[in-house]
Protein backbone atom coordinates (compact mmCIF):
# COMPACT_ATOMS: atom_id res chain seq x y z
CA UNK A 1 3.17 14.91 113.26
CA UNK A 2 3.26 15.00 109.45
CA UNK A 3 2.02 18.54 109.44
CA UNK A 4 4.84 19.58 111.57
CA UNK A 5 8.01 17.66 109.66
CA UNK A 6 6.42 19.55 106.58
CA UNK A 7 6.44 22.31 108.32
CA UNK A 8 9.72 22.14 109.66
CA UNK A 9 11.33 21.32 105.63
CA UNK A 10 9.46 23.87 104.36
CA UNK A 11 11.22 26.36 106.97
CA UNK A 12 14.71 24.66 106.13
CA UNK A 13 14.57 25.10 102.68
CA UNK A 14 13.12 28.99 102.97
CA UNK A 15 15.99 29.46 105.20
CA UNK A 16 18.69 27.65 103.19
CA UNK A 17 17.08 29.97 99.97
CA UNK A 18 17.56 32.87 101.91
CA UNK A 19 21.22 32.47 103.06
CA UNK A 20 22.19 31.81 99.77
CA UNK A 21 20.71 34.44 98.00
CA UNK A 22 22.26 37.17 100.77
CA UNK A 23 25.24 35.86 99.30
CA UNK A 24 24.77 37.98 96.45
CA UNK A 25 24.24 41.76 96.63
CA UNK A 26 21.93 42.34 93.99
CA UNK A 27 21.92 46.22 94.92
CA UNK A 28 25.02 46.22 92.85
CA UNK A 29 26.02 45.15 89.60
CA UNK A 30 29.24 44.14 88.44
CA UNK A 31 30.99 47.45 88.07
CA UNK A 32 32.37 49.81 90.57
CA UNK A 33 30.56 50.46 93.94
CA UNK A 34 28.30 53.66 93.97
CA UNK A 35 30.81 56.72 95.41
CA UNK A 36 34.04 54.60 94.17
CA UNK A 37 35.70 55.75 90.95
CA UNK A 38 38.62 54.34 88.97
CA UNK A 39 41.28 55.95 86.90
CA UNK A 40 41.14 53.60 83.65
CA UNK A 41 43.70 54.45 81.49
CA UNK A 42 43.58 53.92 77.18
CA UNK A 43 45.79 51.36 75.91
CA UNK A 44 48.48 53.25 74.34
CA UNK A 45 51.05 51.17 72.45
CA UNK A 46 54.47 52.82 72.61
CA UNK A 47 56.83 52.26 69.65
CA UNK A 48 60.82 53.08 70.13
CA UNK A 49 62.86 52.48 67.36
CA UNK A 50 66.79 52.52 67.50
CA UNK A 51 69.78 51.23 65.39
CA UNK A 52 72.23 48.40 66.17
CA UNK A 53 74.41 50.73 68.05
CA UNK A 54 71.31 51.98 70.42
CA UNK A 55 70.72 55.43 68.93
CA UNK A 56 67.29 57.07 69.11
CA UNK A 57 66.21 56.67 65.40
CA UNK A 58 62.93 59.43 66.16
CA UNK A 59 65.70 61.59 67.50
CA UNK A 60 65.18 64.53 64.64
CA UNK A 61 69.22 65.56 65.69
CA UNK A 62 70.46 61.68 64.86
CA UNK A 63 72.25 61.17 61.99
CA UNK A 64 69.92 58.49 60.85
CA UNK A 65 66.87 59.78 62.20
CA UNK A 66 63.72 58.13 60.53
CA UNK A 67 61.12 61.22 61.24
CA UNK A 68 60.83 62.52 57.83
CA UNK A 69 60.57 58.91 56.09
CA UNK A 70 56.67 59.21 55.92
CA UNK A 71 55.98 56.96 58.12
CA UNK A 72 52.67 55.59 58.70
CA UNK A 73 50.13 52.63 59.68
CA UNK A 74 48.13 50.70 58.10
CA UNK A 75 44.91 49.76 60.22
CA UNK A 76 41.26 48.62 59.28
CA UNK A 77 41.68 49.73 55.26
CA UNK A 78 43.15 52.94 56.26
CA UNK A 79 45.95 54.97 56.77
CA UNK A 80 47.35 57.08 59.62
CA UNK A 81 50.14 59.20 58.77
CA UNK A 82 52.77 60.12 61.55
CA UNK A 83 52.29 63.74 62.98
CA UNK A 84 53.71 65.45 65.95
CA UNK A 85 52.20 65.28 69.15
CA UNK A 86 50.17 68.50 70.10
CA UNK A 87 52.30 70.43 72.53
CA UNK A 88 49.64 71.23 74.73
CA UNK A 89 48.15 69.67 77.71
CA UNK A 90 44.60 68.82 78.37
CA UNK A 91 44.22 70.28 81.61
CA UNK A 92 42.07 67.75 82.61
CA UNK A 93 42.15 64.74 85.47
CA UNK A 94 40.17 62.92 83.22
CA UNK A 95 41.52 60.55 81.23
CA UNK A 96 39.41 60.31 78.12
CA UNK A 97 40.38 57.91 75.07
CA UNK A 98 41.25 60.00 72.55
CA UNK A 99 41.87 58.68 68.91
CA UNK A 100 45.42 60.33 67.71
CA UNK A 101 46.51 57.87 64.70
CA UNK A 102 49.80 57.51 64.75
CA UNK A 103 52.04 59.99 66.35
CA UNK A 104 55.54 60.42 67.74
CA UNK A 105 56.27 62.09 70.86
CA UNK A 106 59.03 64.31 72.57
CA UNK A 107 60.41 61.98 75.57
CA UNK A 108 58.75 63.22 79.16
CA UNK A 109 61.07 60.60 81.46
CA UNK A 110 64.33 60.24 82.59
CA UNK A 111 65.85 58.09 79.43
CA UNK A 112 64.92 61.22 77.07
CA UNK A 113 64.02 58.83 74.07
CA UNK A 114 61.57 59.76 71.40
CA UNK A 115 58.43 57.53 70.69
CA UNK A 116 55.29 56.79 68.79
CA UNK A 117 52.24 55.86 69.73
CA UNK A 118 49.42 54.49 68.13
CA UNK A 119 45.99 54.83 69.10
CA UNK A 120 44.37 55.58 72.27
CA UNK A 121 41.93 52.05 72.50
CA UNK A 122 39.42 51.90 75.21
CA UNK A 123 40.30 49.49 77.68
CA UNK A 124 37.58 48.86 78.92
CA UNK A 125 36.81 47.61 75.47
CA UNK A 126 37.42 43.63 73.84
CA UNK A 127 40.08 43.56 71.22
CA UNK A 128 40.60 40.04 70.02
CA UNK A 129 43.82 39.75 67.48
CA UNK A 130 43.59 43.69 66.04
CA UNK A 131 45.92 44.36 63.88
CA UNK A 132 47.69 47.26 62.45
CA UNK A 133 50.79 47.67 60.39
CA UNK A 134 53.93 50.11 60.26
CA UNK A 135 55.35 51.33 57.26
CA UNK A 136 58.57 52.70 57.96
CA UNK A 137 58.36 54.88 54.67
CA UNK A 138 62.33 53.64 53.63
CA UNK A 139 61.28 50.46 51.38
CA UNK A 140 62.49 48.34 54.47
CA UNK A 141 60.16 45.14 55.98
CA UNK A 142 57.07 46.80 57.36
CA UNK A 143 56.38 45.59 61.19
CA UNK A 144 52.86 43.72 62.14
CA UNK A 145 51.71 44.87 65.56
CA UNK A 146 48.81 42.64 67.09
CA UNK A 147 47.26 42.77 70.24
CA UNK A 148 44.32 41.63 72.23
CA UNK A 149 42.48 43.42 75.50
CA UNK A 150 40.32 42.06 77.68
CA UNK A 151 38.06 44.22 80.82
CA UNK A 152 35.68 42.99 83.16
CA UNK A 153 34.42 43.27 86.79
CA UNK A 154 35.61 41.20 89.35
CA UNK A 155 34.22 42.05 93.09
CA UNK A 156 33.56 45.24 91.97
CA UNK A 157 37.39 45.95 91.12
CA UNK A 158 38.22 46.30 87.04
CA UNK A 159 40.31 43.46 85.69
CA UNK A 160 42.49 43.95 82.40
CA UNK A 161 44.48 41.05 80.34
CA UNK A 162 46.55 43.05 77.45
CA UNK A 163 48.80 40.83 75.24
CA UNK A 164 51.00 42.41 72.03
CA UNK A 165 52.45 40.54 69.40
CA UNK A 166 55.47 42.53 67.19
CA UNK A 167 55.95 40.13 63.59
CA UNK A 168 54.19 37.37 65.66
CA UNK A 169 56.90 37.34 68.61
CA UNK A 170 54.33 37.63 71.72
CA UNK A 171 55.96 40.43 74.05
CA UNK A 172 55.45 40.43 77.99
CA UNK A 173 51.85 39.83 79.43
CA UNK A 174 50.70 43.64 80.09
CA UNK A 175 53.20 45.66 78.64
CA UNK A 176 52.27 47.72 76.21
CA UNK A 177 55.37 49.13 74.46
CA UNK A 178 58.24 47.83 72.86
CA UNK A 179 61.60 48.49 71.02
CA UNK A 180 62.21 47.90 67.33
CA UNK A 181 65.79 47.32 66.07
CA UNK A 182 66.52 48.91 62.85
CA UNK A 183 69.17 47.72 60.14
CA UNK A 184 71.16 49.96 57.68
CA UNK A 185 72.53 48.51 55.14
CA UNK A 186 76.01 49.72 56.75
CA UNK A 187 75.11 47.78 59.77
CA UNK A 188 75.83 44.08 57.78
């Protein structure tokens, strides 16, 4: 009789070890399932800068326009100076990371505004606290851009937590562009 009540454990426990271990597919890692692709997209941190009265300050044809102030950031002991964006398309689905500095851009959507953009970051990359600096280029209070990204693998799905900080003022969970109000000293 003992024989068999070992018996019988030593079957429950095999059996309890292997439901819970088909549970978990090792076949896969944490990542995307074999034949399943994702379109993961750079962080790209959009800058728009107007006046008081709302007018497009990277506008070349406003009065005020700031594009030839030599504008540039300040990021990891270097310096990025602002350049036009290429006016060429990369012909490509892909979406590959790209390193441009700091650049400003001709608007592509309905509101027509002008913007820079610094970067492109990796996404699927951890950024705790980077930080990078603008300097406007007109002697005016440079503005301290900080953000954080985190990427992982949940159920084989990607998962992304962005967060931006503009002069320590945290901005909107996820977004990744923002608007900076410029004075003049006319505007006081």
């Amino acid at each position: 009789m003992r024989i068999v009540e070992n018996v019988v454990a030593a079957l429950l426990v095999f059996g309890f070890a292997v439901g819970l271990s088909a549970c978990k597919d090792d076949g896969y890692p944490e990542g995307p399932l074999p034949g399943t692709e994702y379109d993961i997209f750079p962080v790209v941190i959009k800058v728009y800068v107007t006046d008081s009265e709302g007018h497009d300050l990277l506008n070349p044809e406003v009065t005020n326009t700031i594009v030839n102030n030599k504008i540039k950031v300040l990021y990891k002991a270097k310096e990025y100076e602002m350049h036009w964006e290429p006016e060429y398309s990369s012909g490509s689905r892909a979406i590959p990371v790209v390193w441009n500095g700091l650049q400003v851009c001709k608007p592509y959507n309905e509101d027509g505004r002008y913007f820079l953009t610094f970067g492109d970051f990796d996404r699927m990359a951890y950024y705790e606290d980077e930080e990078f600096v603008i300097d406007w280029g007109d002697g005016s209070w440079n503005t301290v851009f900080c953000f954080s990204n985190s990427f992982w693998w949940e159920n084989h799905e990607p998962q992304n937590v962005f967060y931006l900080y503009v002069n320590g003022e945290k901005q909107k969970e996820g977004w990744e562009e923002v608007t900076i109000v410029k004075s003049f000293d006319n505007d006081i």
